[in-house]
Protein backbone atom coordinates (compact mmCIF):
# COMPACT_ATOMS: atom_id res chain seq x y z
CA UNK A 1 169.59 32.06 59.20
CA UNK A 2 169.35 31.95 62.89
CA UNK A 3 171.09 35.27 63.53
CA UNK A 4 168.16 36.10 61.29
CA UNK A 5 165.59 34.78 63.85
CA UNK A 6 167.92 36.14 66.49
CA UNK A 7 167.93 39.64 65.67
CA UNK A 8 163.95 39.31 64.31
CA UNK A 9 163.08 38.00 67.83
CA UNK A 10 164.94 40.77 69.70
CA UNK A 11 163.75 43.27 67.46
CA UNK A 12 160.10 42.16 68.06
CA UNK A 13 160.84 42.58 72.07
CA UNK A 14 162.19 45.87 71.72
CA UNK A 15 159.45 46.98 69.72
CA UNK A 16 156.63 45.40 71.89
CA UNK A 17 158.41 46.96 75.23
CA UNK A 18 158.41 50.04 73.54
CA UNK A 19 154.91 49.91 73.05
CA UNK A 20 154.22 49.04 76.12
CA UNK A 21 155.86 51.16 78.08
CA UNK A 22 154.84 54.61 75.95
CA UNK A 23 151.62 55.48 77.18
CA UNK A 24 150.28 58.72 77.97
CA UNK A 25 149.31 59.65 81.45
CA UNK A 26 145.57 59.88 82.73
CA UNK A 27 144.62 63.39 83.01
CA UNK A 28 143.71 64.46 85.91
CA UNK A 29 140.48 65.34 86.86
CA UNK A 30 140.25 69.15 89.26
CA UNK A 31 138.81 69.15 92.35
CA UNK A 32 134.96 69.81 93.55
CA UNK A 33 133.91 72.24 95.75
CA UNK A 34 131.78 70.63 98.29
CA UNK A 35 127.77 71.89 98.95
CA UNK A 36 126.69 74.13 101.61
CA UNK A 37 125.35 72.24 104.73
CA UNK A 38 121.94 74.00 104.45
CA UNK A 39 119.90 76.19 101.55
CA UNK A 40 119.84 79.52 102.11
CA UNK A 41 116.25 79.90 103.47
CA UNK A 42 115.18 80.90 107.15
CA UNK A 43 111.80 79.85 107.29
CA UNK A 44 112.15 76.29 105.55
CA UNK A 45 113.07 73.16 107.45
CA UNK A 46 116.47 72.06 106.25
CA UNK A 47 116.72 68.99 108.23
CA UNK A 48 113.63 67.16 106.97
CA UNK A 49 112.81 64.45 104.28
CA UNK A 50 112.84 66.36 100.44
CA UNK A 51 109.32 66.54 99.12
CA UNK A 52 111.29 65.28 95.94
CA UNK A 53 110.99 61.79 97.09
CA UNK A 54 107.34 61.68 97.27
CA UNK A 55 105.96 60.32 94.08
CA UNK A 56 103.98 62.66 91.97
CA UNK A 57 101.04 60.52 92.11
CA UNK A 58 100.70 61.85 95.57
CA UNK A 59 102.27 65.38 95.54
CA UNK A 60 99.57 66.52 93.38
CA UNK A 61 95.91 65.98 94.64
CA UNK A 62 93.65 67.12 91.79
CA UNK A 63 91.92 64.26 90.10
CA UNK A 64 92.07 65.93 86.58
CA UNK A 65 95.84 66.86 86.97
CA UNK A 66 96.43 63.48 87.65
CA UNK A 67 94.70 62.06 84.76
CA UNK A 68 96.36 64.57 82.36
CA UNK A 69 100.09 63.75 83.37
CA UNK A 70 98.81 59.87 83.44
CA UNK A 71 98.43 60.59 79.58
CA UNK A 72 100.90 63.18 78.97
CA UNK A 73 103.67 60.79 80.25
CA UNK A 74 102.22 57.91 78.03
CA UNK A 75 102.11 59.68 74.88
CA UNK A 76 104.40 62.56 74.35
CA UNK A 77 107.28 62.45 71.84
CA UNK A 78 109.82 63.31 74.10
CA UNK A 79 109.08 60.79 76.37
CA UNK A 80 109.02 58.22 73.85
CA UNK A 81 112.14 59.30 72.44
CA UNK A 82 113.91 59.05 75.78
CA UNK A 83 112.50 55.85 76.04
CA UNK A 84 113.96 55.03 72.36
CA UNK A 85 117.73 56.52 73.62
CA UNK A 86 118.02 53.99 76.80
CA UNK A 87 117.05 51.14 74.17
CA UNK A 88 120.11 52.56 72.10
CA UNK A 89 122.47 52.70 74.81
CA UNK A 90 121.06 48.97 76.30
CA UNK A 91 122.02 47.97 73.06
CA UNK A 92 125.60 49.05 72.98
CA UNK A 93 126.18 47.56 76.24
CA UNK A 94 124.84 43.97 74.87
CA UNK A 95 127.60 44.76 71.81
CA UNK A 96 130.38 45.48 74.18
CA UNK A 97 129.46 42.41 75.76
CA UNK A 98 129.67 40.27 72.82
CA UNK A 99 133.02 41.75 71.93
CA UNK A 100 134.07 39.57 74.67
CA UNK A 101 133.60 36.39 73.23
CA UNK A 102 135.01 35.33 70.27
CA UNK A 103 133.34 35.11 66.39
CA UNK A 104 132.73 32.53 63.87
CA UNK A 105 132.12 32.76 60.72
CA UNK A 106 131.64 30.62 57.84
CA UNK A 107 133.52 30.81 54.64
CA UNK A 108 132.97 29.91 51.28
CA UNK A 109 135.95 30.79 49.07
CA UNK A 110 137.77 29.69 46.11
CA UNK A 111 140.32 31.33 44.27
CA UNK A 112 142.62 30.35 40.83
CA UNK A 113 146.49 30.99 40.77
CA UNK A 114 149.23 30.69 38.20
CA UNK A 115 152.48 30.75 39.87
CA UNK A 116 155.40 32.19 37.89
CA UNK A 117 158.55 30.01 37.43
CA UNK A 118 160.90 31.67 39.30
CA UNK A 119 158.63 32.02 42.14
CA UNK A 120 158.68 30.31 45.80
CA UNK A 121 155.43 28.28 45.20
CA UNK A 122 156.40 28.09 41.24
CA UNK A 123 159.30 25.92 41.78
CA UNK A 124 157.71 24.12 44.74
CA UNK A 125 155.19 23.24 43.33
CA UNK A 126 157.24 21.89 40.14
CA UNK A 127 159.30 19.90 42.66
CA UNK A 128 156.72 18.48 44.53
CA UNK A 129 154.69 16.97 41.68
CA UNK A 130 158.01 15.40 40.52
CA UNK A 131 158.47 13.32 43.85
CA UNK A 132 157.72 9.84 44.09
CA UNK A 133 155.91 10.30 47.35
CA UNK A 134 152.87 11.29 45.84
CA UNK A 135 149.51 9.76 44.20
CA UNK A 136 148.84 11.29 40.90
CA UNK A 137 145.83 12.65 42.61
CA UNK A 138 147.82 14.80 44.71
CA UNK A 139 149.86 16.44 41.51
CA UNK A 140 149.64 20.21 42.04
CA UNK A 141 147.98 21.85 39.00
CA UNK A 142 148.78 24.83 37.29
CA UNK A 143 147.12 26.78 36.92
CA UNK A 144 146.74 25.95 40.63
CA UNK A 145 142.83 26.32 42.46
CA UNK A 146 142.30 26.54 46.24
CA UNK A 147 138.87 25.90 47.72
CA UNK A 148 137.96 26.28 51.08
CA UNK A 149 134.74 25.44 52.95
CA UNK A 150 134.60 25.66 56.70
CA UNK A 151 134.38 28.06 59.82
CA UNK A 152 137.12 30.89 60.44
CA UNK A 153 137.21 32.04 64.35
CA UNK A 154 139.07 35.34 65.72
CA UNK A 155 139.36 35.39 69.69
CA UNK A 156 140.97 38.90 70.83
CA UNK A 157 142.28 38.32 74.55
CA UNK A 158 141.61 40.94 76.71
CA UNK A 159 144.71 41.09 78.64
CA UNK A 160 145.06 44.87 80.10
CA UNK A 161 141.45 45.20 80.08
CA UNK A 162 140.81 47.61 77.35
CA UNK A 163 137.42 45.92 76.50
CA UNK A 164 136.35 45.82 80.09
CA UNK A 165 136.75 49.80 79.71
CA UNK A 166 134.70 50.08 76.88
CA UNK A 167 132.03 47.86 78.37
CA UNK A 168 131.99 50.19 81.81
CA UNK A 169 131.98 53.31 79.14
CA UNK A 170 128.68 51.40 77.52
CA UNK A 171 127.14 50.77 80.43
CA UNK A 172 127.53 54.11 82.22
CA UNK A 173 126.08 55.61 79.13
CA UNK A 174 122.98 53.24 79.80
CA UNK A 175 122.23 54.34 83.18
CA UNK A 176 122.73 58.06 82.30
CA UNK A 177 120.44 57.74 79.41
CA UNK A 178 118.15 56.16 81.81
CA UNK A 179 118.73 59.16 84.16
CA UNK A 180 118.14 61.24 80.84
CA UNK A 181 114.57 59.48 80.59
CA UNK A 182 113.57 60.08 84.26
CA UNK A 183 114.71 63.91 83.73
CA UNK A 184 112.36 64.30 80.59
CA UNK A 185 109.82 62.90 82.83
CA UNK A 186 110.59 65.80 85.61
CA UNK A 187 110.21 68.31 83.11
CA UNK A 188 106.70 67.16 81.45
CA UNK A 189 105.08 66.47 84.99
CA UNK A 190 106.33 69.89 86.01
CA UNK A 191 105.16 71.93 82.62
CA UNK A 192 101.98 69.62 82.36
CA UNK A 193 101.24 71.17 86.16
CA UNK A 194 102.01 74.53 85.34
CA UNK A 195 99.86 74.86 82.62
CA UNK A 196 97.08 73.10 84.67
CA UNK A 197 97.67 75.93 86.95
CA UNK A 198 97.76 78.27 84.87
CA UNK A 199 94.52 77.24 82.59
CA UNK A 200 92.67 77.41 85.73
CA UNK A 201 93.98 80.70 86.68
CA UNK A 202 92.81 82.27 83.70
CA UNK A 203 88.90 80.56 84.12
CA UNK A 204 88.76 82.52 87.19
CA UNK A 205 90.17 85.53 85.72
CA UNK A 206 87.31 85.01 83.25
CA UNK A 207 84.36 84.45 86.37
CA UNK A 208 85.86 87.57 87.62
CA UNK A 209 85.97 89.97 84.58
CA UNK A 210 82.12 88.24 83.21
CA UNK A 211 81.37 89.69 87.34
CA UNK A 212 82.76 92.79 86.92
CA UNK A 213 81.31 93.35 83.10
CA UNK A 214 77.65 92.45 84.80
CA UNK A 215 78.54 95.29 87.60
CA UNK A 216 79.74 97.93 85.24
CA UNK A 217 76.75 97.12 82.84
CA UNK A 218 74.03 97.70 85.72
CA UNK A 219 76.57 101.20 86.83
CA UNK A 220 76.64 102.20 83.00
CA UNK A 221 72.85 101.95 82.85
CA UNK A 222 72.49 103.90 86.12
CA UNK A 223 74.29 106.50 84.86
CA UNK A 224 72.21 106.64 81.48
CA UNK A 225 69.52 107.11 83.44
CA UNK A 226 70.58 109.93 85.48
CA UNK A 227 71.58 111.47 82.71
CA UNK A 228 67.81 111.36 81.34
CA UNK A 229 67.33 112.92 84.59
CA UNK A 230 69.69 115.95 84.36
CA UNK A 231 71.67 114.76 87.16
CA UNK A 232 74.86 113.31 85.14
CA UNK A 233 76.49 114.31 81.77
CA UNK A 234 76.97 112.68 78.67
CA UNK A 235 81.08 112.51 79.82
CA UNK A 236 80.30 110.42 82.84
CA UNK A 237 78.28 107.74 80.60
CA UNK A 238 81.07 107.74 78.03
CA UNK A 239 83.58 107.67 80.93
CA UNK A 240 81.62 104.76 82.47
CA UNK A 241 81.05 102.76 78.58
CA UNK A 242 84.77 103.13 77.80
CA UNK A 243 85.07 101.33 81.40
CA UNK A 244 83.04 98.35 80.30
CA UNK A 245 84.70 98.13 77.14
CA UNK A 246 88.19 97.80 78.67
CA UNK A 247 87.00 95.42 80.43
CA UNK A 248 85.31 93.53 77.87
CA UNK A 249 88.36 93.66 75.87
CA UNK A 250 90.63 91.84 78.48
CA UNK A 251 88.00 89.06 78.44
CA UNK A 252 88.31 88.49 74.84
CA UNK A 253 92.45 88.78 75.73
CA UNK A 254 92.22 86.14 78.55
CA UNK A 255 89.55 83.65 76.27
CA UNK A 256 92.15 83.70 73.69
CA UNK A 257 94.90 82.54 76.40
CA UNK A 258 92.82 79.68 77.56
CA UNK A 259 93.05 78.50 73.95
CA UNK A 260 96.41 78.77 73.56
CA UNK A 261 96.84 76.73 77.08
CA UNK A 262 94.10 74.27 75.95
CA UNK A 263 95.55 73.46 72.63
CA UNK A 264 99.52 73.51 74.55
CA UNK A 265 97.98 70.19 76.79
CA UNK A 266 96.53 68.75 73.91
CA UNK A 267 100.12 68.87 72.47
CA UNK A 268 101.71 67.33 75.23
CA UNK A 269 99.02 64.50 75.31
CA UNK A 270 100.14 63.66 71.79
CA UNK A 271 96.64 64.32 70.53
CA UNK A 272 95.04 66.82 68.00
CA UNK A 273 91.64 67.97 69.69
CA UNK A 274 90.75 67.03 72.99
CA UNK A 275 88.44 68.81 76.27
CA UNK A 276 91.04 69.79 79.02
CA UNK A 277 88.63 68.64 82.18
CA UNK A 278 90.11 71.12 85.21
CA UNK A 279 88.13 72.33 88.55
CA UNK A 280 88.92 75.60 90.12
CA UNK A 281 89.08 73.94 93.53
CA UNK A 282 92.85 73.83 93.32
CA UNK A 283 93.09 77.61 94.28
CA UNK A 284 90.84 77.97 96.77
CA UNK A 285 93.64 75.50 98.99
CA UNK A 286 96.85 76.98 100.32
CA UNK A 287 99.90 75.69 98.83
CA UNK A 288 101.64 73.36 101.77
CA UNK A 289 104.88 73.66 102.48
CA UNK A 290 107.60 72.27 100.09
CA UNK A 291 110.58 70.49 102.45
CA UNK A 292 113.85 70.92 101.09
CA UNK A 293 115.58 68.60 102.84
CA UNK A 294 119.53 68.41 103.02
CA UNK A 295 121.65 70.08 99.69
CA UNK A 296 123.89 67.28 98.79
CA UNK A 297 121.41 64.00 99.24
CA UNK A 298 119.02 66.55 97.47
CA UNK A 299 121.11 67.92 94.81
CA UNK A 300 122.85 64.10 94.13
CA UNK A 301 119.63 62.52 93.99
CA UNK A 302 118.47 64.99 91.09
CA UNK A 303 117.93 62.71 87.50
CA UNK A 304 119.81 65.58 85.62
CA UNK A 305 122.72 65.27 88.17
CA UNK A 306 122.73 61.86 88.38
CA UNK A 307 123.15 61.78 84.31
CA UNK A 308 125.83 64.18 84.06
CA UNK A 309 127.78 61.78 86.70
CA UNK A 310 127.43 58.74 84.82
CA UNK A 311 128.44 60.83 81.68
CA UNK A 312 131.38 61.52 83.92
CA UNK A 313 132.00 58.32 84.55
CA UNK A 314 131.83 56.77 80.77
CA UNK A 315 134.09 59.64 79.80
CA UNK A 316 136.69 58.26 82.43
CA UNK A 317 136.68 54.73 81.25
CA UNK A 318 136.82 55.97 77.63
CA UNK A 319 140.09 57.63 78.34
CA UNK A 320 141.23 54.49 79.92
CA UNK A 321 140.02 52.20 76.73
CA UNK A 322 141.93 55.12 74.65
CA UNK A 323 145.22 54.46 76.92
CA UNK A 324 144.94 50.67 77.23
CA UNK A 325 144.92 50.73 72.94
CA UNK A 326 148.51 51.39 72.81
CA UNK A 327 149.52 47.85 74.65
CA UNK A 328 150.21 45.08 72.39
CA UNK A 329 146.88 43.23 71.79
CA UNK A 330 146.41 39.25 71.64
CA UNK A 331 144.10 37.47 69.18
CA UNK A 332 144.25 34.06 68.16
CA UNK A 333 142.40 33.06 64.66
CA UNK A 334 141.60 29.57 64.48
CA UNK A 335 139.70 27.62 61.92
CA UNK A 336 138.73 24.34 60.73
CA UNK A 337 137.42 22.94 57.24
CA UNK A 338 137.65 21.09 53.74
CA UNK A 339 140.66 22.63 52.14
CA UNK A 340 141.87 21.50 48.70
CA UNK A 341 143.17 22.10 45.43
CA UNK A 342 141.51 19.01 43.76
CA UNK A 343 137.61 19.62 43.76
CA UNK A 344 137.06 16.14 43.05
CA UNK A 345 138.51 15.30 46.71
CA UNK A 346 136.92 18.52 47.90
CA UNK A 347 134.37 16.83 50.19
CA UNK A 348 136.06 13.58 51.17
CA UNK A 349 137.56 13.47 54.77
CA UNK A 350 141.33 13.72 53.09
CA UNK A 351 140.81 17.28 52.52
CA UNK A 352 140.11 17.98 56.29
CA UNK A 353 142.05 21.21 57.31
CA UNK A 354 142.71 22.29 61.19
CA UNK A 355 144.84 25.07 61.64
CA UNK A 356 145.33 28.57 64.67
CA UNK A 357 146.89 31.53 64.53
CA UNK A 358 147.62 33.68 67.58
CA UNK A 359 149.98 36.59 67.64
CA UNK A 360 150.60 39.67 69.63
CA UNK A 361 150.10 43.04 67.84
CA UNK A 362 151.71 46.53 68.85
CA UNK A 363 150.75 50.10 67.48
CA UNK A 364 154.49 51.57 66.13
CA UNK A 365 153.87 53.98 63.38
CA UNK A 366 149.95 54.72 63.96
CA UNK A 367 150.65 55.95 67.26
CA UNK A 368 149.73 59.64 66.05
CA UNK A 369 146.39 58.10 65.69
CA UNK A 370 146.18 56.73 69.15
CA UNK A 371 147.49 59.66 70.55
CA UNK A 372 144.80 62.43 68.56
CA UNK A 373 142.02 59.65 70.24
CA UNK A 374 143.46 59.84 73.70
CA UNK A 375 143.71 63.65 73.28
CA UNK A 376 140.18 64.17 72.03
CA UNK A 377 138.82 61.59 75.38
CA UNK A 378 140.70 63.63 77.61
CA UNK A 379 138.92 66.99 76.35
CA UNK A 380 135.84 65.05 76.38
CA UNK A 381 136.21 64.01 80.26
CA UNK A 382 137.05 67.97 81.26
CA UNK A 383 134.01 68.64 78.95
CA UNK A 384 131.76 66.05 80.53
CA UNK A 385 133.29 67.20 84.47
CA UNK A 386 132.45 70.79 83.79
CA UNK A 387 129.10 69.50 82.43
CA UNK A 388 128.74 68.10 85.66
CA UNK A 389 129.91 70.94 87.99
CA UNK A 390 127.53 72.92 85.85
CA UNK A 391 124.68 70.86 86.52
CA UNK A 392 125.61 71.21 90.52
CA UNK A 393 125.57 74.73 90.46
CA UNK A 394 122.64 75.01 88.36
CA UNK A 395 120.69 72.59 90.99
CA UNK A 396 121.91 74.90 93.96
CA UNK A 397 120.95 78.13 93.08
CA UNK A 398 117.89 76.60 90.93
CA UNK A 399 116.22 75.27 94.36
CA UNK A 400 117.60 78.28 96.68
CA UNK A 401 115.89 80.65 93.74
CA UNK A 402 112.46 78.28 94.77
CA UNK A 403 112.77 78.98 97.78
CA UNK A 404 113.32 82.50 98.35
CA UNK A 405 110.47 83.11 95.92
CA UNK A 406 108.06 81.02 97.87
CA UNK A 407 108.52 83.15 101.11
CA UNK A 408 108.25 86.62 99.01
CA UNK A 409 105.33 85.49 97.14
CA UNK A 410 103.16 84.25 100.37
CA UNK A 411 103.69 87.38 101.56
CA UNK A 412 103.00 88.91 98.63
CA UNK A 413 99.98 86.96 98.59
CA UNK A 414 98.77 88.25 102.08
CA UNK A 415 99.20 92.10 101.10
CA UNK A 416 97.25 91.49 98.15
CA UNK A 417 94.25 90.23 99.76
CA UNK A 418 94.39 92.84 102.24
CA UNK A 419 94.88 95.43 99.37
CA UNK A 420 91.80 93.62 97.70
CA UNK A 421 89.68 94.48 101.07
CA UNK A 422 90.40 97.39 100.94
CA UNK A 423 89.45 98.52 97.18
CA UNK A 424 86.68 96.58 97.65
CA UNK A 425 85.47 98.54 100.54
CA UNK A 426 86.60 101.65 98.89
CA UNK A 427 84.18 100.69 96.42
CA UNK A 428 81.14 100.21 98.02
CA UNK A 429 81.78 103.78 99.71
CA UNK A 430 82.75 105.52 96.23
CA UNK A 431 79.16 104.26 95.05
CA UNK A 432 77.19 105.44 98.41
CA UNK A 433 78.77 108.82 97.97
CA UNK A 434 77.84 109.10 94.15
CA UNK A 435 74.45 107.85 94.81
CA UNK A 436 74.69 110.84 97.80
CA UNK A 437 76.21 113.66 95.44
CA UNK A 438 79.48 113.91 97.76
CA UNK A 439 81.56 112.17 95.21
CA UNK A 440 82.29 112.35 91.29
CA UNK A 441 82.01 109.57 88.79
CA UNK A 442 85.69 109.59 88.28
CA UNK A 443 85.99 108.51 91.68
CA UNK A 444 84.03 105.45 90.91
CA UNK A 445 85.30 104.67 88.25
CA UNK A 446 88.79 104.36 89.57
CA UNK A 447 87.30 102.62 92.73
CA UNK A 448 85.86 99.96 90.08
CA UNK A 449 89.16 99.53 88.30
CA UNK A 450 90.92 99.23 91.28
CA UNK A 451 89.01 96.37 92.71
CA UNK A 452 89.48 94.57 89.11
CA UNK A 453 92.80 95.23 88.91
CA UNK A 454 93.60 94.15 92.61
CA UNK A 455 91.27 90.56 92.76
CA UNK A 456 93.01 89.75 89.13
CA UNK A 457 96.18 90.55 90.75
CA UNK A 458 95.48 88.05 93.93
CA UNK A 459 94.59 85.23 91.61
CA UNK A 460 97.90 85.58 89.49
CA UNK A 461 99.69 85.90 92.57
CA UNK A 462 98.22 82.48 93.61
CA UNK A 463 99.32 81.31 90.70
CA UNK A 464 102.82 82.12 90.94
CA UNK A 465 102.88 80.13 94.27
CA UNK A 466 101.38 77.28 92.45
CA UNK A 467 103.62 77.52 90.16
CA UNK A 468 106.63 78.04 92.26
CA UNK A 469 105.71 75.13 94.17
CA UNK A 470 105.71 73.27 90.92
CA UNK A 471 109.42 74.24 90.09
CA UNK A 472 110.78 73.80 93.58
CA UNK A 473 109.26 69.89 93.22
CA UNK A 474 111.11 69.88 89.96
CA UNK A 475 113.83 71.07 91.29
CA UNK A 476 114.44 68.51 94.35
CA UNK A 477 113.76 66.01 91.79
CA UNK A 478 110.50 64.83 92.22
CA UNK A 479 108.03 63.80 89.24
């Protein structure tokens, strides 16, 4: 019998260093290429504070836009389901906490046994009830009942600090979802602004075809007239009607884009009907400046960065939790109660019942298990680092792509309102010289459409550096 025990216990340590000593490396994680020093821009101060860290309560000044992102950010879905996704998360990291400590639970159980005779607790029992040590209450029946009423406890020690892994894991989930949250909010400020932009955009595309409708109305009649007069043909005044209609024609085009925008805001404010309140005042100002500041404070303090790094970071301590399963784990399963076979002497302080358990447990043959899990958290940690180097990347170019367009289109901007003087001029001669005889109506006609064309033109050019602006504040994070 003891060479039994020996060879059990040796076994046991063999198996259990075995265990312990098998564990599969940490994969290792590649190296990142480190951000420029500056944005490629030469006309942007690199070296400044990012306008990213000014609150968008401030970055934008319009009253109205203000208002609307105020109740966009209160009421859209995806804001609330962000919100929804960090309660989730906060959650887990409260259950990975608890997994700390150990549980109780009470127990109600009875069961009803009939031993056979040539069984351990069979003959037992038979001997026991024929000893002379015992009260006749304590005679073991058969067939024999067991009834237990008390609390059962199981403690699991966390001695290589698996748990403390999955806890970090938990928690770096929480502060990415939170991350996640603060990105959705990026994104609806920015898209609530653009449209903004953009619905005021189109009313003054509207003011200026109504203008223009009015002009070639009063030209169309003069014409009519002159005709009456012998001194036009009936091609001019269809020349000059199919004009106004044209024009007429991209009003009803641009009304029917102001309802689409309208209706898109209403969306976003998580309401069905609603009167978009906007003033035009917005593009009458010059876009300021949008400072970049330096690429890797700007580019690390970015809310979709900053999530893919604490994604990162939970996939690490996953793989750790994953490696840190196949050590030998040690619980100890206490429990205290009322514990008897006679239910007459069920409740009486005779039956009391103390009694712990503790053991050490070592994964042997469901290490192919363990192994497929550490295996699918290592591809999840390369997935979740080039997730991350993605995001970098994606930052970079996303806020050097700003920038370039924001010096193009202010100089765009400039040659459009000369080119808008100029038509415009070009106009007011094209009409003296019809009026004179020393030019055709053609010639007015493409002098008209030219100054249309080129003043729509400046105002969706404005636009685009609205918008720009918008996306480059997006970009460096702020909203």
């Amino acid at each position: 019998m003891r060479k039994i025990l020996k060879w059990s216990l040796i076994g046991s340590c063999v198996i259990f260093s075995v265990a312990a000593c098998r564990t599969p490396q940490l994969p290792a994680t590649p190296d990142m290429a480190k951000l420029p020093a500056a944005f490629v821009t030469d006309s942007l101060p690199a070296d400044t504070v990012s306008s990213g860290q000014t609150g968008w309560q401030k970055f934008y000044t319009d009253e109205f836009l203000v208002q609307l992102i105020s109740e966009v950010l209160e009421n859209h879905p995806d804001q609330q389901l962000a919100l929804q996704q960090v309660e989730i998360m906060h959650q887990q990291v409260l259950q990975r906490r608890a997994a700390f400590l150990p549980t109780f639970d009470g127990v109600l159980s009875g069961s009803y046994d009939r031993y056979g005779k040539y069984t351990l607790n069979g003959v037992g029992n038979f001997d026991t009830n024929l000893s002379p040590n015992i009260d006749k209450d304590q005679r073991i029946p058969d067939p024999t009942p067991d009834l237990f009423i008390g609390i059962r406890s199981r403690w699991e020690i966390d001695l290589w600090g698996r748990m403390k892994s999955e806890k970090k894991a938990a928690l770096s989930r929480l502060l990415a979802a939170e991350k996640g949250r603060r990105f959705v909010s990026t994104q609806l400020v920015a898209h609530t602004a653009s449209l903004y932009y953009e619905l005021v955009s189109l009313d003054r595309e509207l003011e200026i075809l109504l203008k223009n409708i009015r002009l070639q109305q009063q030209a169309l009649d003069m014409v009519r007239i002159q005709k009456s007069a012998g001194r036009a043909t009936e091609l001019a005044v269809l020349q000059f009607e199919a004009q106004l209609v044209r024009t007429k024609s991209m009003e009803f085009i641009t009304r029917r884009q102001v309802s689409a925008i309208e209706n898109e805001l209403n969306f976003l404010c998580g309401r069905y009907e609603g009167t978009i309140v906007r003033s035009g005042k917005v593009l009458a100002l010059a876009p300021e400046i949008v400072e970049t500041g330096v690429p890797a404070k700007v580019i690390n303090s970015r809310p979709d960065v900053q999530e893919a790094e604490w994604l990162l970071e939970a996939s690490k301590a996953d793989v750790i939790a994953v490696k840190k399963a196949f050590l030998p784990a040690l619980t100890i399963m206490p429990y205290a109660g009322l514990n008897s076979f006679n239910i007459s002497k069920w409740f009486s302080l005779e039956s009391a019942a103390l009694g712990i358990v503790g053991g050490l447990t070592a994964p042997v043959l469901n290490r192919r298990i363990l192994k497929t899990n550490f295996g699918i958290a290592s591809a999840q940690q390369r997935s979740a680092f080039e997730t991350y180097r993605k995001t970098l990347l994606n930052a970079f170019f996303e806020i050097n792509t700003g920038i370039s367009n924001w010096r193009n289109q202010q100089s765009q901007y400039e040659m459009k309102q000369k080119e808008f003087l100029v038509l415009e001029a070009a106009l007011r001669t094209a009409n003296d010289l019809y009026i004179s005889g020393y030019a055709s109506y053609l010639e007015v006609i493409t002098a008209q459409k030219g100054v249309l064309d080129a003043e729509l033109e400046q105002v969706r050019t404005r636009l685009q550096m609205l918008q720009t602006k918008v996306g480059l504040y997006r970009s460096l994070g702020g909203g």
